[in-house]
C-alpha atoms as a PDB file:
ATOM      1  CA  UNK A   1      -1.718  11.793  -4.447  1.00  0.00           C
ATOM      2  CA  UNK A   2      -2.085   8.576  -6.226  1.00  0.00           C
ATOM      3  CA  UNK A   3      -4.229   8.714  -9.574  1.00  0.00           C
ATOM      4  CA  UNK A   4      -5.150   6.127 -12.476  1.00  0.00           C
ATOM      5  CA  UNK A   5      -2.179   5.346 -14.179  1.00  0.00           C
ATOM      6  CA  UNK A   6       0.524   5.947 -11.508  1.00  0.00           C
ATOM      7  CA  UNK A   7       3.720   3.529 -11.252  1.00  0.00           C
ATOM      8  CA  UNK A   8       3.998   3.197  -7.240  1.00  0.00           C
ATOM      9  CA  UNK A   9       6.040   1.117  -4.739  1.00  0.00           C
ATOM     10  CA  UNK A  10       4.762  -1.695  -2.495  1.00  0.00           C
ATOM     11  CA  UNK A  11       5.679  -1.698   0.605  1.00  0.00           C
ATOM     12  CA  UNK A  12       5.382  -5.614   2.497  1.00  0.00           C
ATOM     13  CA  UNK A  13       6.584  -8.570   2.662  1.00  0.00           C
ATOM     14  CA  UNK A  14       5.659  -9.569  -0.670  1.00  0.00           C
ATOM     15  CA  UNK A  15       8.059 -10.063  -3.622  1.00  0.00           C
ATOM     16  CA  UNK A  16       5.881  -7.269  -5.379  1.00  0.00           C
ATOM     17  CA  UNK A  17       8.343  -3.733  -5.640  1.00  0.00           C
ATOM     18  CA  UNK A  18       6.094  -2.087  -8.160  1.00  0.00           C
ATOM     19  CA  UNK A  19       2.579  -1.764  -9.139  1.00  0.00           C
ATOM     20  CA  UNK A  20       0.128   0.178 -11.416  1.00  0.00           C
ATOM     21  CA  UNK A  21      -2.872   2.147 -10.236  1.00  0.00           C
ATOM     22  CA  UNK A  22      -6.078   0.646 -12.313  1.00  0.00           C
ATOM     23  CA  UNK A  23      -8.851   2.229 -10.265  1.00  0.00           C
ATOM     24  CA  UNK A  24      -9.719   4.196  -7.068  1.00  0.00           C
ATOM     25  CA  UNK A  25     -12.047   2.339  -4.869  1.00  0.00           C
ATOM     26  CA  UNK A  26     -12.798   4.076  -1.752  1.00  0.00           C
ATOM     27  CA  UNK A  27     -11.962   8.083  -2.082  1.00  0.00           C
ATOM     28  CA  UNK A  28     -13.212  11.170  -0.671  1.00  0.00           C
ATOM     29  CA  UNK A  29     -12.926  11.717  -4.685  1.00  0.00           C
ATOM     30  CA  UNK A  30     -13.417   9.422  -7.134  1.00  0.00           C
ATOM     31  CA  UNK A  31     -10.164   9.802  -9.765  1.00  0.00           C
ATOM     32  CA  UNK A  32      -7.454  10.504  -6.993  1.00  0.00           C
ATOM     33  CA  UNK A  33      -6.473   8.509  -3.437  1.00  0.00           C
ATOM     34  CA  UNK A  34      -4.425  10.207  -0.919  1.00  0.00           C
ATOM     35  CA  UNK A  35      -3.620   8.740   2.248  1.00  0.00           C
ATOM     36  CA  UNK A  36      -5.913   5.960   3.949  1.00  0.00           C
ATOM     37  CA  UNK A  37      -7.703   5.169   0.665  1.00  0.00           C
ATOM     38  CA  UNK A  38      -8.146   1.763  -1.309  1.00  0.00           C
ATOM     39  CA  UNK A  39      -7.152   1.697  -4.788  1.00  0.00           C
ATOM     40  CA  UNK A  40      -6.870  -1.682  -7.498  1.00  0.00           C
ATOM     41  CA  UNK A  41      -3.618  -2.201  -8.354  1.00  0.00           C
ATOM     42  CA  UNK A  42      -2.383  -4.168 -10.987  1.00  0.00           C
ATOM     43  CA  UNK A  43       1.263  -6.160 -10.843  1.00  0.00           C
ATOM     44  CA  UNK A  44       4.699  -4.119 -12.640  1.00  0.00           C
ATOM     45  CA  UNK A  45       7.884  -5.837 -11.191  1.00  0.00           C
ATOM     46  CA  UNK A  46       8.436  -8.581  -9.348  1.00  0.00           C
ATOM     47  CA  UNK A  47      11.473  -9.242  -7.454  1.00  0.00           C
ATOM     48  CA  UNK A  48      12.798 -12.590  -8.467  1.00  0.00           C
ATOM     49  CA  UNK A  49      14.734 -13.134  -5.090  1.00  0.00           C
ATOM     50  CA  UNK A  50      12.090 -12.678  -2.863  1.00  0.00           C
ATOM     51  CA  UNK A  51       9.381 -14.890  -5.463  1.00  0.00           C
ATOM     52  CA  UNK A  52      11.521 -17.693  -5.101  1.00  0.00           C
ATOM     53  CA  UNK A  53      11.314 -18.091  -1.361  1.00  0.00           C
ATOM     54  CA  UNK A  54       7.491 -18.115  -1.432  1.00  0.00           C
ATOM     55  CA  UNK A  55       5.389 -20.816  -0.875  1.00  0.00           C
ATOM     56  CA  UNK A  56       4.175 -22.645  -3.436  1.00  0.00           C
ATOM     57  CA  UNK A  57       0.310 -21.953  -2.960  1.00  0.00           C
ATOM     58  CA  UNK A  58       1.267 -18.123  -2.859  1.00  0.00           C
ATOM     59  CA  UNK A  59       3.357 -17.809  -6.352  1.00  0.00           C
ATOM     60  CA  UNK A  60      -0.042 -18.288  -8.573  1.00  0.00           C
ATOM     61  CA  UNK A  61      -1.006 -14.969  -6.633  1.00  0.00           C
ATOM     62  CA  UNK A  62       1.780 -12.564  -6.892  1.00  0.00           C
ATOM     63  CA  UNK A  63       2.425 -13.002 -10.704  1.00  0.00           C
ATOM     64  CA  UNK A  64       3.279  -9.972 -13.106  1.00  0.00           C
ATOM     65  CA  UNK A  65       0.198  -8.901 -14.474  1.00  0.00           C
ATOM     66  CA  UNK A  66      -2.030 -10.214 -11.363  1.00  0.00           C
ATOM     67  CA  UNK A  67      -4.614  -7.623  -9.422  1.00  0.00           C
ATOM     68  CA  UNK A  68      -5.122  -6.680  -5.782  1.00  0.00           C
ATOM     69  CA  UNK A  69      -6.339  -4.142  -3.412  1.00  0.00           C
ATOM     70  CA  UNK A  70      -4.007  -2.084  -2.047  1.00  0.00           C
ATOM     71  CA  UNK A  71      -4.146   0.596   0.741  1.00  0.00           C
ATOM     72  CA  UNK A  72      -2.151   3.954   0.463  1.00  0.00           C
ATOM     73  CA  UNK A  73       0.024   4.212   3.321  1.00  0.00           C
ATOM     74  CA  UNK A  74       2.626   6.893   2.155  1.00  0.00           C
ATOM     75  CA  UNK A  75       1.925   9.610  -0.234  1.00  0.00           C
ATOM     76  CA  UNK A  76       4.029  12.799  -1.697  1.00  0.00           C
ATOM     77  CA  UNK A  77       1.212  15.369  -0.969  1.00  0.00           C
ATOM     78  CA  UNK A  78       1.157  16.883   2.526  1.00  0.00           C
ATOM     79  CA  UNK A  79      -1.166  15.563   5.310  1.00  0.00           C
ATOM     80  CA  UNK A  80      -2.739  17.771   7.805  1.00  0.00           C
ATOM     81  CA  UNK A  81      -2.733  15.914  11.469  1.00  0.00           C
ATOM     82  CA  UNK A  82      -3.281  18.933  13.905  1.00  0.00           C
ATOM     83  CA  UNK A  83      -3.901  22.732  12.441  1.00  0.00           C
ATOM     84  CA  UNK A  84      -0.561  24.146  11.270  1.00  0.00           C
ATOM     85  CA  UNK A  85       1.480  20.109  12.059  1.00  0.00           C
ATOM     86  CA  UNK A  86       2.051  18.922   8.180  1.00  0.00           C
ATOM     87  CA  UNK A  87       3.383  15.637   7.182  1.00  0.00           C
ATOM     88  CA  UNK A  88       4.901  14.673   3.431  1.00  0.00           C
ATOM     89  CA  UNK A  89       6.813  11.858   2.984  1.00  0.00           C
ATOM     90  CA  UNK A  90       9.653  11.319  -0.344  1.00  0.00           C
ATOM     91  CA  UNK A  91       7.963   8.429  -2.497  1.00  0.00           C
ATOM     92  CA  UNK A  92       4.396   7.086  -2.389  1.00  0.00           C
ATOM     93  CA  UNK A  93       3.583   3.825  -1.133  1.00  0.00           C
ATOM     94  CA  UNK A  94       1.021   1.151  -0.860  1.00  0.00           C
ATOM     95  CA  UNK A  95       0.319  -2.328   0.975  1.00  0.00           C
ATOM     96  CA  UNK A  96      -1.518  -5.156  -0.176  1.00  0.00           C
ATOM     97  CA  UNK A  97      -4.619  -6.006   1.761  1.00  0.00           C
ATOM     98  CA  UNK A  98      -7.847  -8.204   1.336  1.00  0.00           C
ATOM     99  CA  UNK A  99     -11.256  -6.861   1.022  1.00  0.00           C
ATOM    100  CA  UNK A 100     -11.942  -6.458   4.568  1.00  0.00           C
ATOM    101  CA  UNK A 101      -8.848  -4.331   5.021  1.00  0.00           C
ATOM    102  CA  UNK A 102      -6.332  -6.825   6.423  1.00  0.00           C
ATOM    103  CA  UNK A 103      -2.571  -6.666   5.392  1.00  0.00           C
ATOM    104  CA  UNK A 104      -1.817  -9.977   3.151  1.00  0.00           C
ATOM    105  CA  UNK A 105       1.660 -10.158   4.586  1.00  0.00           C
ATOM    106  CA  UNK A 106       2.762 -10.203   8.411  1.00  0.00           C
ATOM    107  CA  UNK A 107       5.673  -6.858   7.706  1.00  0.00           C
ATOM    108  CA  UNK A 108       5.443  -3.436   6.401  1.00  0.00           C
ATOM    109  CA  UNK A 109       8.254  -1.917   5.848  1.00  0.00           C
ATOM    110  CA  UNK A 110       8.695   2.130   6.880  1.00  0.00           C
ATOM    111  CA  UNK A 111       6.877   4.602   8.674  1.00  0.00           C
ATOM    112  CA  UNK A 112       2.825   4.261   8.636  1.00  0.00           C
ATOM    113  CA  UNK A 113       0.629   7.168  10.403  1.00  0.00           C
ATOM    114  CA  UNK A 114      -0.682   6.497  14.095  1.00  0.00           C
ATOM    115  CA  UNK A 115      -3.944   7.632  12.153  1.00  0.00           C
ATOM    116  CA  UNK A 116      -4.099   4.451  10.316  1.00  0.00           C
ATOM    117  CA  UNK A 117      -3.050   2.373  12.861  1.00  0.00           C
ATOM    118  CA  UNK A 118      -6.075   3.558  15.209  1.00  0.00           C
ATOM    119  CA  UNK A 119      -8.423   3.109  12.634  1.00  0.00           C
ATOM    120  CA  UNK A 120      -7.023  -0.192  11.237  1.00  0.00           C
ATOM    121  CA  UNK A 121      -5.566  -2.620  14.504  1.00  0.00           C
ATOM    122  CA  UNK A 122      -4.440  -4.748  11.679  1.00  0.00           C
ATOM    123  CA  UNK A 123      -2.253  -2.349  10.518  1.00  0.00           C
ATOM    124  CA  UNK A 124      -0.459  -1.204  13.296  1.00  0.00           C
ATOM    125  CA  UNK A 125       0.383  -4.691  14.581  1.00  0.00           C
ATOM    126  CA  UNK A 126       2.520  -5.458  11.282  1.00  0.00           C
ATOM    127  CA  UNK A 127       4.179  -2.164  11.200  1.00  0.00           C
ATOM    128  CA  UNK A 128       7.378  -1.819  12.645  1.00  0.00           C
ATOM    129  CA  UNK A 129       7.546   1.923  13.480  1.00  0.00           C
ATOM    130  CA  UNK A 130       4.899   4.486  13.654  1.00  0.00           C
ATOM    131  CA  UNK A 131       4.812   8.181  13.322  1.00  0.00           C
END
């Protein structure tokens, strides 16, 4: 359950590790995202070794302090996927995506839900491992 406010982890390609929950976009509810939802994050911590291999063009975007969507692909609070099968996961997690819900990198790191990748192709083809 991700809510305004929380400190979460990014999980891509991108030299972003940490990022700040400004607002919940698309929700079943409007002040707290759980799994498959869209939230605006804003940039924490940036991991120096990974910003220095970027390109150019792409270090004006991933700057501390920069915002993005994001889409919650991991999340501490337990997900229902058949009546009585329940699914929690240790830390909660997010990817970076564009408005039309395509992953900004080309590698997600970790598990992602064969939920999400059957409702978003774009997903599952950059995830290595699905559950």
């Amino acid at each position: 359950m991700v809510q305004l406010g929380s400190i979460i982890k990014v999980s891509d390609k991108t030299s972003i590790v940490l990022v700040q929950c400004i607002k919940v976009l698309k929700s079943y509810k409007n002040k707290i995202a759980k799994l498959g939802d869209v939230i605006l994050v804003s940039v924490q911590w940036v991991n120096v070794k990974k910003y220095v291999l970027l390109k150019p063009r792409l270090k004006k975007k991933y700057l501390k302090g920069s915002i993005h969507r994001a889409l919650v692909i991991r999340s501490k609070v337990n997900f229902c996927r058949v009546k009585g099968i329940y699914l929690k996961f240790n830390e909660n997690c997010v990817i970076l995506i564009t408005s039309n819900i395509v992953p900004v990198s080309n590698r997600v790191y970790g598990p992602v839900l064969k939920e999400m990748c059957l409702k978003w192709p774009a997903i599952g083809c950059v995830s290595n491992c699905m559950i």
